[in-house]
C-alpha atoms as a PDB file:
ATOM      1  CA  UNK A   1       0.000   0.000   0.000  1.00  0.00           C
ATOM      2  CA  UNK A   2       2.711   2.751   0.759  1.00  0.00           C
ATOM      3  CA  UNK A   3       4.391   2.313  -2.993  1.00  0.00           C
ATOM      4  CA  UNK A   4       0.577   2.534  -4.373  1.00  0.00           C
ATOM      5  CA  UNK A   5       0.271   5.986  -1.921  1.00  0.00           C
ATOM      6  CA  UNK A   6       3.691   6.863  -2.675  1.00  0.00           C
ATOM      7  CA  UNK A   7       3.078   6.932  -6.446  1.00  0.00           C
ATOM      8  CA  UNK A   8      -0.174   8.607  -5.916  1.00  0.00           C
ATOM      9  CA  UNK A   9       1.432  11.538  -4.350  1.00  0.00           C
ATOM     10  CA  UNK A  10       4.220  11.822  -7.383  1.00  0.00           C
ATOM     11  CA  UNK A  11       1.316  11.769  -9.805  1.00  0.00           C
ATOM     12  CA  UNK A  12      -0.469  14.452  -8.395  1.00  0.00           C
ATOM     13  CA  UNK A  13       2.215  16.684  -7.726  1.00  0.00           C
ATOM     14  CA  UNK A  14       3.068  16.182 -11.329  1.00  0.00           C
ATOM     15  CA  UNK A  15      -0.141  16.796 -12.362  1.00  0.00           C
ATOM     16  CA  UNK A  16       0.130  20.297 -10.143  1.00  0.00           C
ATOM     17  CA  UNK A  17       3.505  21.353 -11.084  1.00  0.00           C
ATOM     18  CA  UNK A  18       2.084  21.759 -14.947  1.00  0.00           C
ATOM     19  CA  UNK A  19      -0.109  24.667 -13.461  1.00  0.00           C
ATOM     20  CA  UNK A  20       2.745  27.007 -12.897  1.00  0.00           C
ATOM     21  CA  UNK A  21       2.667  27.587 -16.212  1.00  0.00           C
ATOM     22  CA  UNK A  22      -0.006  29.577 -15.601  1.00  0.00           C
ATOM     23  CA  UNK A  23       0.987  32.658 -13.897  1.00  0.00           C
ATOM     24  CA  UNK A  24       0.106  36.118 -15.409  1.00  0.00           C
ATOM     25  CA  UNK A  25       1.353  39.087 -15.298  1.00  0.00           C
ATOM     26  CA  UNK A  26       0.562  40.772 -11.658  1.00  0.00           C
ATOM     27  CA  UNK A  27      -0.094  37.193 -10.107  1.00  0.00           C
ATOM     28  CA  UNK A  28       1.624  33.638  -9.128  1.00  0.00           C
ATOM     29  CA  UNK A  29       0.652  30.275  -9.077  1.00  0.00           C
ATOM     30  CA  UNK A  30       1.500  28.629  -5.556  1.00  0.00           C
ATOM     31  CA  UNK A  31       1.997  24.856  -5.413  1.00  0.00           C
ATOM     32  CA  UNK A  32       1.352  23.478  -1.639  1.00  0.00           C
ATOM     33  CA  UNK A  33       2.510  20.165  -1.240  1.00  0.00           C
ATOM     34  CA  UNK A  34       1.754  18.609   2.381  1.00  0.00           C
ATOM     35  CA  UNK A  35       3.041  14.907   2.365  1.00  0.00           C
ATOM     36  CA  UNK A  36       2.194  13.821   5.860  1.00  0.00           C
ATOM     37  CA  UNK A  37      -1.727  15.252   5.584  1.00  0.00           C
ATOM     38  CA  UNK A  38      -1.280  14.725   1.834  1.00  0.00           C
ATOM     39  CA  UNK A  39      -2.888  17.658   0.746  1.00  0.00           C
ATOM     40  CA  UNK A  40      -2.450  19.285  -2.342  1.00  0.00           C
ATOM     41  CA  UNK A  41      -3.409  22.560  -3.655  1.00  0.00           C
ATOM     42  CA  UNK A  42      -2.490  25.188  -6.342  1.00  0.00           C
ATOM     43  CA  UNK A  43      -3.303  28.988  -6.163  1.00  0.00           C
ATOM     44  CA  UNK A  44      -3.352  31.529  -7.676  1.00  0.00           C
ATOM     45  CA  UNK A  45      -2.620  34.506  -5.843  1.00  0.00           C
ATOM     46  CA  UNK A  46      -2.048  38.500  -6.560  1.00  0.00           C
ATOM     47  CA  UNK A  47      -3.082  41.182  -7.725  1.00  0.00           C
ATOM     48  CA  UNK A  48      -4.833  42.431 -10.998  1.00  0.00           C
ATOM     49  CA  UNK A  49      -6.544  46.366 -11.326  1.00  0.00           C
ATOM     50  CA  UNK A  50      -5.444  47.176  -7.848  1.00  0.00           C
ATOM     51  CA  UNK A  51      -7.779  44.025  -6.121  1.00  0.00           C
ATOM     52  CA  UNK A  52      -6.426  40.935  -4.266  1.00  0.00           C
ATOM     53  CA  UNK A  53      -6.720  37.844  -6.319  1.00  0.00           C
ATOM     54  CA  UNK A  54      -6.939  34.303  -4.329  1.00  0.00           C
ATOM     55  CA  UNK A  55      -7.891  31.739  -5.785  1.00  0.00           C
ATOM     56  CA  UNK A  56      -7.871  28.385  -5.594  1.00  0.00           C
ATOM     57  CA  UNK A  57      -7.147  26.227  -8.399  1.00  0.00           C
ATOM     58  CA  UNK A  58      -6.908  22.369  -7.758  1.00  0.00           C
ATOM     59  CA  UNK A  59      -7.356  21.359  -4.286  1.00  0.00           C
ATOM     60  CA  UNK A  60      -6.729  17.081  -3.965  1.00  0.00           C
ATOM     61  CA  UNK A  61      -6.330  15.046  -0.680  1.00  0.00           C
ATOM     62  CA  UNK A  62      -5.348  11.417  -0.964  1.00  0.00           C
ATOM     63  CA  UNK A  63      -7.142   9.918   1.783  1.00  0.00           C
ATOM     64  CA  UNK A  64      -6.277   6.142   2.310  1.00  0.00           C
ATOM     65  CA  UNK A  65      -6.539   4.698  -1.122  1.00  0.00           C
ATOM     66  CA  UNK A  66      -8.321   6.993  -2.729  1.00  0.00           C
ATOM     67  CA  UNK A  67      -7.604  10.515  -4.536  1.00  0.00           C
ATOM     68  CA  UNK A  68     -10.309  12.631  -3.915  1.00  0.00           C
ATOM     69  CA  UNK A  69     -10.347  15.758  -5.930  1.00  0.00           C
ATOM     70  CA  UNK A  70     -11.984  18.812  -3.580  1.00  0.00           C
ATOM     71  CA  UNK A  71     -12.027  21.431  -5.843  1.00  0.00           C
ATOM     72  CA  UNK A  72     -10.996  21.959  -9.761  1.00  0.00           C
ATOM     73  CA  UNK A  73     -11.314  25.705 -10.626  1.00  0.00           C
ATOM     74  CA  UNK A  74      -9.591  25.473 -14.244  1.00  0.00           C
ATOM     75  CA  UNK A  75     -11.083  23.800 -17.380  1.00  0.00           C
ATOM     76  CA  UNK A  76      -8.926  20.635 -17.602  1.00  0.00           C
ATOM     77  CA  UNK A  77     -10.439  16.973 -16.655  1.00  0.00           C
ATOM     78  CA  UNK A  78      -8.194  16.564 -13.627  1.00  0.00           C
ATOM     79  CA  UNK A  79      -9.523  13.077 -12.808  1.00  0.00           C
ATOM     80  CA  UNK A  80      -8.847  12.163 -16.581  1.00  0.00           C
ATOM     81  CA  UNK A  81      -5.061  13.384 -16.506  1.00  0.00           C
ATOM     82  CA  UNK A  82      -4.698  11.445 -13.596  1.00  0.00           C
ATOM     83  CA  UNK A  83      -6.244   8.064 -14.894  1.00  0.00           C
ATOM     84  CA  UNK A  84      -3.939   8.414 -17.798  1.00  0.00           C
ATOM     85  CA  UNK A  85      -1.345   8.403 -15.493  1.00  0.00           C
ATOM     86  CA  UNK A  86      -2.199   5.183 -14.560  1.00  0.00           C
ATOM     87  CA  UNK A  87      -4.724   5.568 -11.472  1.00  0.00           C
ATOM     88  CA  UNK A  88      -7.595   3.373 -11.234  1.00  0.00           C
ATOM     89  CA  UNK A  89     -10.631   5.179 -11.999  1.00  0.00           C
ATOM     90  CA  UNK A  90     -12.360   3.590  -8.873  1.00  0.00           C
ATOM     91  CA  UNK A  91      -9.062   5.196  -6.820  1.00  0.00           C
ATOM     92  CA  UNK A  92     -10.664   8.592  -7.980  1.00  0.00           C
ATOM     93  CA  UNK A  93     -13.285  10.617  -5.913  1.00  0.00           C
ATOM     94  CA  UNK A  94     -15.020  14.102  -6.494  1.00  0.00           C
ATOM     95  CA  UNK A  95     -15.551  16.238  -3.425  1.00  0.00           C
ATOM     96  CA  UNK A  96     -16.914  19.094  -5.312  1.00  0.00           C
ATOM     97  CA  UNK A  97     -19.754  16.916  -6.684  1.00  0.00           C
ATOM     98  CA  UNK A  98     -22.908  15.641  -3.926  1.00  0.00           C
ATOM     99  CA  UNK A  99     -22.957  11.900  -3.603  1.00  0.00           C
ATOM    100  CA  UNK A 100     -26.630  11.268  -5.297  1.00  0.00           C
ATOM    101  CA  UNK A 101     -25.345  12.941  -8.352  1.00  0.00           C
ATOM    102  CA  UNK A 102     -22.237  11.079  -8.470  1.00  0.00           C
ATOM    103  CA  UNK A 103     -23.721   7.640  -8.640  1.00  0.00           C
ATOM    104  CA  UNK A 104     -24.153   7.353 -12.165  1.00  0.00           C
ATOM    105  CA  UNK A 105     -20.846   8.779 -13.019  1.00  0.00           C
ATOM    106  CA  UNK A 106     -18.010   8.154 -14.175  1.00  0.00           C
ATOM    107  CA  UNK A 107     -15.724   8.657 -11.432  1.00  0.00           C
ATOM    108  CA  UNK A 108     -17.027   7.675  -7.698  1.00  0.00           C
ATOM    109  CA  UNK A 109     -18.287  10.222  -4.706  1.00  0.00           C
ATOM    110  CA  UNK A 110     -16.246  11.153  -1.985  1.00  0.00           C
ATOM    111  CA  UNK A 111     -17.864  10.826   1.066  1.00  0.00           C
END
């Protein structure tokens, strides 16, 4: 079980690190990596026209087996970049959607 954690926490940092790519001008994208909670977030933080910009991008916990995916503020398929690199799709869970809609998707609820 740790090498299966393990890898899960390379993959998502991996999958994080590509969003520092998108910093803009006035802004930054922070990458918080916390390996013994294992939580996982990127930001984006600032300021644009003279107004504080937070905002969180991708917020993922790995809790026991399972990667569950709290919040995806950006337009890419998170849980689909992270299948492809080789998790399960029944390791994947998505916080920001409620449980009874969940059922019939593709990916399975976090509780």
């Amino acid at each position: 079980m740790e090498s299966t954690i393990t890898f899960y926490k390379q993959c998502v940092k991996t999958l994080l690190t590509q969003y520092k790519s998108l910093r803009i001008e006035g802004t930054d994208i922070e990458l918080l990596y916390d390996d013994e909670r294992m939580h996982y977030m990127a930001l984006r933080v600032g300021w644009i026209n003279q107004k504080r910009l937070y905002l969180c991008l991708i917020h993922i916990d790995i809790v026991g087996e399972t990667i569950i995916i709290q919040c995806n503020n950006t337009e890419d398929m998170v849980a689909s970049e992270l299948v492809q690199m080789g998790i399960p799709k029944d390791h994947i869970g998505l916080g920001f959607i409620p449980p009874e809609t969940c059922s019939d998707a593709e990916f399975k609820a976090a509780r």
